[in-house]
Protein backbone atom coordinates (compact mmCIF):
# COMPACT_ATOMS: atom_id res chain seq x y z
CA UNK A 1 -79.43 -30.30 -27.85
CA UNK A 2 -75.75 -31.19 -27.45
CA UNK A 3 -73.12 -29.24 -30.20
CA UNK A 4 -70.64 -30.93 -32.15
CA UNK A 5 -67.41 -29.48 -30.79
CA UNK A 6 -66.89 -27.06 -33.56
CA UNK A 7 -67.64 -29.70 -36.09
CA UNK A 8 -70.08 -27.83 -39.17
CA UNK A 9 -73.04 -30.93 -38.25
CA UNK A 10 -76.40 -31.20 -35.72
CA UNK A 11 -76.73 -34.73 -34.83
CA UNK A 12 -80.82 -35.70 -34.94
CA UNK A 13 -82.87 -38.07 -32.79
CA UNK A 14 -80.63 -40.70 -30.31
CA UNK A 15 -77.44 -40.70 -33.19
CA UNK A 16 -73.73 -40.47 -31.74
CA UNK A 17 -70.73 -39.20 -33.55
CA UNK A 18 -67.79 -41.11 -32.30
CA UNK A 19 -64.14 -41.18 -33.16
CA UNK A 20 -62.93 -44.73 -32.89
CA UNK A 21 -59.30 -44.69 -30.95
CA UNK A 22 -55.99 -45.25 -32.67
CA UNK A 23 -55.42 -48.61 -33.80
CA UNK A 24 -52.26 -48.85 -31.47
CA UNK A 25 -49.95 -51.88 -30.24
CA UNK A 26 -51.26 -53.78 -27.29
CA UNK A 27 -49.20 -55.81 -24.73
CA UNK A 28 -50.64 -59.05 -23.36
CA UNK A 29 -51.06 -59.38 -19.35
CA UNK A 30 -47.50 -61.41 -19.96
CA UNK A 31 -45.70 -58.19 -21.60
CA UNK A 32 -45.82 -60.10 -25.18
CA UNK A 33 -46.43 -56.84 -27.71
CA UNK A 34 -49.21 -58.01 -29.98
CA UNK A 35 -49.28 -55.52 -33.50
CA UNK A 36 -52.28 -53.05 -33.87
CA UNK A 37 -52.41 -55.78 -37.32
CA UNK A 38 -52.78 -58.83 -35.63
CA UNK A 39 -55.90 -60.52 -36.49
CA UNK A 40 -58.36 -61.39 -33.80
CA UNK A 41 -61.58 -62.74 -33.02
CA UNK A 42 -64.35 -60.15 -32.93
CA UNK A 43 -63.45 -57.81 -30.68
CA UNK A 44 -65.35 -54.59 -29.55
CA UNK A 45 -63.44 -51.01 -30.01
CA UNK A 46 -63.62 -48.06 -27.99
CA UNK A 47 -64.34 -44.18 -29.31
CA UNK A 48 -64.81 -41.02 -28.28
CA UNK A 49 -68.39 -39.65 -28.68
CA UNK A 50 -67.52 -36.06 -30.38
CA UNK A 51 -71.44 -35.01 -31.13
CA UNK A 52 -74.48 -36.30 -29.63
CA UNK A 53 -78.68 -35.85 -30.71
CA UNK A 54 -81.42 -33.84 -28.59
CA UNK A 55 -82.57 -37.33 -27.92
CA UNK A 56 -79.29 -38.72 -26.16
CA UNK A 57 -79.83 -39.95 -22.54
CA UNK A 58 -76.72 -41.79 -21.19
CA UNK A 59 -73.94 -40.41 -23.04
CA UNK A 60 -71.91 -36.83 -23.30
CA UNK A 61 -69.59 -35.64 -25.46
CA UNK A 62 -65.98 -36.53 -24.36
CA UNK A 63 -67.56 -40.20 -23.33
CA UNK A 64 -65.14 -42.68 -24.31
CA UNK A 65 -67.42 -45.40 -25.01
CA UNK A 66 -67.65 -49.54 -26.28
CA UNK A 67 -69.45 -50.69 -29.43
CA UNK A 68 -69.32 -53.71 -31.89
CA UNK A 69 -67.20 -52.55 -34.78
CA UNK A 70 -69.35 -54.55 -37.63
CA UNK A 71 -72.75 -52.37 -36.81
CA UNK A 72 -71.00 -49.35 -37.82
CA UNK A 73 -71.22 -46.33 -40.61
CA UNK A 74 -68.01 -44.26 -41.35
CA UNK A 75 -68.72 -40.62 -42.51
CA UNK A 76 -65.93 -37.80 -43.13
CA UNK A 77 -66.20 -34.65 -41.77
CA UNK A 78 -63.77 -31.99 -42.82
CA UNK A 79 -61.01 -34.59 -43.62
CA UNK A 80 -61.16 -36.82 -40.29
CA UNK A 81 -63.00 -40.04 -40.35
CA UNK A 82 -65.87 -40.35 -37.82
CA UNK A 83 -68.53 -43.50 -36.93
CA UNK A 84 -72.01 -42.82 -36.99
CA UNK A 85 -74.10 -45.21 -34.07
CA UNK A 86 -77.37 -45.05 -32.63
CA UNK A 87 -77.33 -44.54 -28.80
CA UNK A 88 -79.10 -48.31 -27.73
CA UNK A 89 -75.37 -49.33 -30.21
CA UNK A 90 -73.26 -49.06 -27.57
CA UNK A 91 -72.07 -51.52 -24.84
CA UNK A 92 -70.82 -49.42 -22.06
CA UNK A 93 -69.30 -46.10 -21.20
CA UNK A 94 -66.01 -45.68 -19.47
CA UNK A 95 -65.79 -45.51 -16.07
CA UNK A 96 -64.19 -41.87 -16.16
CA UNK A 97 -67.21 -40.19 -15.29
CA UNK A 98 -69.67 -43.07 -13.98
CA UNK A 99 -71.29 -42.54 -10.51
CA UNK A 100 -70.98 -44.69 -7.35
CA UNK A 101 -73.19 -47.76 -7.87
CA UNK A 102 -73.92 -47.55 -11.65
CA UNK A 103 -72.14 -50.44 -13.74
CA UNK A 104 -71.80 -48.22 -16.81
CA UNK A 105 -73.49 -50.40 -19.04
CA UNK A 106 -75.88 -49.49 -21.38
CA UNK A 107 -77.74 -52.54 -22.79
């Protein structure tokens, strides 16, 4: 079973405590600065999975990983704003710590 960082929660089953990253600035592959409040199409957003459940498989805490912003549940813990997801949520994990040959994908 995985902890949560110092956080005062046990995740259960396959569930994922994430913290989405800041809503920053982007720049376009042209070096045009698009505004974190642009509006865009549906877009997928990357986090940072801070607590995992005994029943994770793929995933480890300090993952930076992509899900689908709309299939998401926001919980506060102590202040900061977290997003609860089930494991089969997610859409890949970051190639940081991926292996030679896997894709990173978990579909």
């Amino acid at each position: 079973m995985s902890d949560a960082g110092g956080l005062p929660i046990r995740m259960l089953h396959d569930r994922l405590l994430v913290r989405v990253d800041d809503a920053a600035d982007r720049r376009s592959s042209g070096g045009i600065l698009i505004p974190a409040t642009a509006s865009m199409g549906r877009r997928l957003t990357w986090a940072r999975v801070e607590a995992t459940g005994a029943h994770v498989r793929a995933v480890e805490i300090g993952d930076r990983v992509l899900f689908d912003p709309q299939d998401r549940a926001e919980v506060e813990v102590r202040g900061d704003a977290f997003v609860l997801l089930r494991e089969r949520d997610l859409h890949a994990v970051a190639s940081e710590r991926i292996e030679e040959g896997q894709t990173g994908l978990y579909l």
